[in-house]
Protein backbone atom coordinates (compact mmCIF):
# COMPACT_ATOMS: atom_id res chain seq x y z
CA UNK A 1 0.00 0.00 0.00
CA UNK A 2 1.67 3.68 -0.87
CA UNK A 3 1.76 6.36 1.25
CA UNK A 4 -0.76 8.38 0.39
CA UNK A 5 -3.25 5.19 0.52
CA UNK A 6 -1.84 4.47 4.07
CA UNK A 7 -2.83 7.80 5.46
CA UNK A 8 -6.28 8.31 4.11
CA UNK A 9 -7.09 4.92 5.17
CA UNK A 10 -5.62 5.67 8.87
CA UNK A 11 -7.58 9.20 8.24
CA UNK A 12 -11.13 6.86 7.35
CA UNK A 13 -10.38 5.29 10.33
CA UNK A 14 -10.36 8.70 13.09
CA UNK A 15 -12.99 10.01 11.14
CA UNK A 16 -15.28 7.07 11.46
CA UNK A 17 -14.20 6.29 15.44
CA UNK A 18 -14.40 9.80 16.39
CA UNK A 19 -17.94 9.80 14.91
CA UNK A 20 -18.53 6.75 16.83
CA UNK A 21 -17.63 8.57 19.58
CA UNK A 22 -19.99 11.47 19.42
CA UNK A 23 -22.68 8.91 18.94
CA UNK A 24 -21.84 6.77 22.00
CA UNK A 25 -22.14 9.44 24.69
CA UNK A 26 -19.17 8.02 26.37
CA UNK A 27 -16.15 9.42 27.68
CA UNK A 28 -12.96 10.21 25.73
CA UNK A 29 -11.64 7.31 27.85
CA UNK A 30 -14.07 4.59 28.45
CA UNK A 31 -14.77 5.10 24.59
CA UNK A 32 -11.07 4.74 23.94
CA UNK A 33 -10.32 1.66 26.41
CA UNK A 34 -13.24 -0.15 24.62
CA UNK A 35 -11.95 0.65 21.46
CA UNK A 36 -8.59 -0.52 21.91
CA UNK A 37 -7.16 2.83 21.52
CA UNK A 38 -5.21 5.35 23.55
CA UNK A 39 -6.96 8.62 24.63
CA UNK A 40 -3.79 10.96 23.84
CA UNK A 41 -3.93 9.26 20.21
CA UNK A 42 -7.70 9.85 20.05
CA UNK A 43 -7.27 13.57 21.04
CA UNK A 44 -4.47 14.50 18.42
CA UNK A 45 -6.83 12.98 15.40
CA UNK A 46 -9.96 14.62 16.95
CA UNK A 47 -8.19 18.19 16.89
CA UNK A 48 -5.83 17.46 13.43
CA UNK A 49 -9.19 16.03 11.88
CA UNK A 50 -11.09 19.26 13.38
CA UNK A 51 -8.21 22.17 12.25
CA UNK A 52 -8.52 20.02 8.95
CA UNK A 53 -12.56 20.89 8.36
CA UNK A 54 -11.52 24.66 9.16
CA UNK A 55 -9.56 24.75 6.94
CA UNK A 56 -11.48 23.55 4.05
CA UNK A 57 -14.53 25.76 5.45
CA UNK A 58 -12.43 28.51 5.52
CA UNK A 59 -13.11 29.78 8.99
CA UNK A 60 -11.43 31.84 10.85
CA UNK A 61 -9.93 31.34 14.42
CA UNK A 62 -12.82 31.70 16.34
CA UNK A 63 -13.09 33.24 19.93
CA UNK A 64 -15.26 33.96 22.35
CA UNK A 65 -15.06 37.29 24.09
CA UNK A 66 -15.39 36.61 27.89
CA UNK A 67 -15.03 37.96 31.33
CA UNK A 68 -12.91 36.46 33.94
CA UNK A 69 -14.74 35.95 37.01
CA UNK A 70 -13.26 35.79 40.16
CA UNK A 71 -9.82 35.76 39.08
CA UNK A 72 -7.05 37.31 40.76
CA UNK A 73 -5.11 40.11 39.14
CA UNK A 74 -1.52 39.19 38.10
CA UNK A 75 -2.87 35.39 37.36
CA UNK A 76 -2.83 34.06 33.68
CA UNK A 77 -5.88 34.05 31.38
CA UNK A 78 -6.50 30.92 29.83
CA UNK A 79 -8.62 30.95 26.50
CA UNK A 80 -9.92 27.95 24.81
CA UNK A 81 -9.72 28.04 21.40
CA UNK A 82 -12.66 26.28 19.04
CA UNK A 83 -10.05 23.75 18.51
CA UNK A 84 -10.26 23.04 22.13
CA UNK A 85 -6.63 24.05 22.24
CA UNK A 86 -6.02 26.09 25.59
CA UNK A 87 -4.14 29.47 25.44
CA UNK A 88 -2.20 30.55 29.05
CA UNK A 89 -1.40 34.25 28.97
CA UNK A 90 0.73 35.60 31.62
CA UNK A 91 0.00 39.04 33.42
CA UNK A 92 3.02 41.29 31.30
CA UNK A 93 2.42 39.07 27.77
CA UNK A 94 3.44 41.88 25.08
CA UNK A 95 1.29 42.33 22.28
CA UNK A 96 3.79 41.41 19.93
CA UNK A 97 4.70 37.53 21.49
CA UNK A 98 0.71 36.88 21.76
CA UNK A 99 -0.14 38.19 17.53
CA UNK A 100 3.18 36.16 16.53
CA UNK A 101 1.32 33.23 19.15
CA UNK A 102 -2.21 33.43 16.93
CA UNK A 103 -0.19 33.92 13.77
CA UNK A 104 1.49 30.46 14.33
CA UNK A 105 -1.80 28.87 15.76
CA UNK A 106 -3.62 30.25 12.69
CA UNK A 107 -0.96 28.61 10.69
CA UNK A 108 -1.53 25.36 11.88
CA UNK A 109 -5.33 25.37 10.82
């Protein structure tokens, strides 16, 4: 089997379990320890397969605008991006380290 085979087949294969998944109403890792599979595996495909469909829909990095309640000043923000990837900002970030941050992240879409 070439390459190219290889990896849609493996692709068929996340895209059908992680479907599966959604269906099953199970967790990440009872799902996962049924299936034979390990949870940090099934993560990676479920956010590669997920940046993938953005990028072929075309969307944008998406946020949500939010307000931190009860946190302390001088303690990171965390965002969670629609990839479910989590952003820590430190209290002091510059501007310029967190646009080159979402320039990279926007890359990897």
């Amino acid at each position: 089997m070439k390459k190219r085979e290889a990896e849609a087949e493996r692709r068929k294969f996340w895209v059908e379990l992680i479907a599966r998944h959604k269906q099953s109403g199970k967790t990440v890792e009872a799902f996962c320890q049924e299936n034979g599979v390990g949870s940090p595996l099934f993560y990676t495909w479920r956010k590669r397969l997920a940046l993938v469909a953005q990028r072929e829909e075309g969307k944008p990095m998406a946020f949500a605008l939010v307000e931190p309640a009860g946190t302390k000043r001088g303690e990171p923000v965390e965002l969670t991006l629609a990839s479910g990837d989590r952003l820590r900002i430190s209290p002091g970030t510059d501007a310029a380290t967190l646009r080159l941050v979402l320039g990279v992240l926007r890359e990897l879409r």
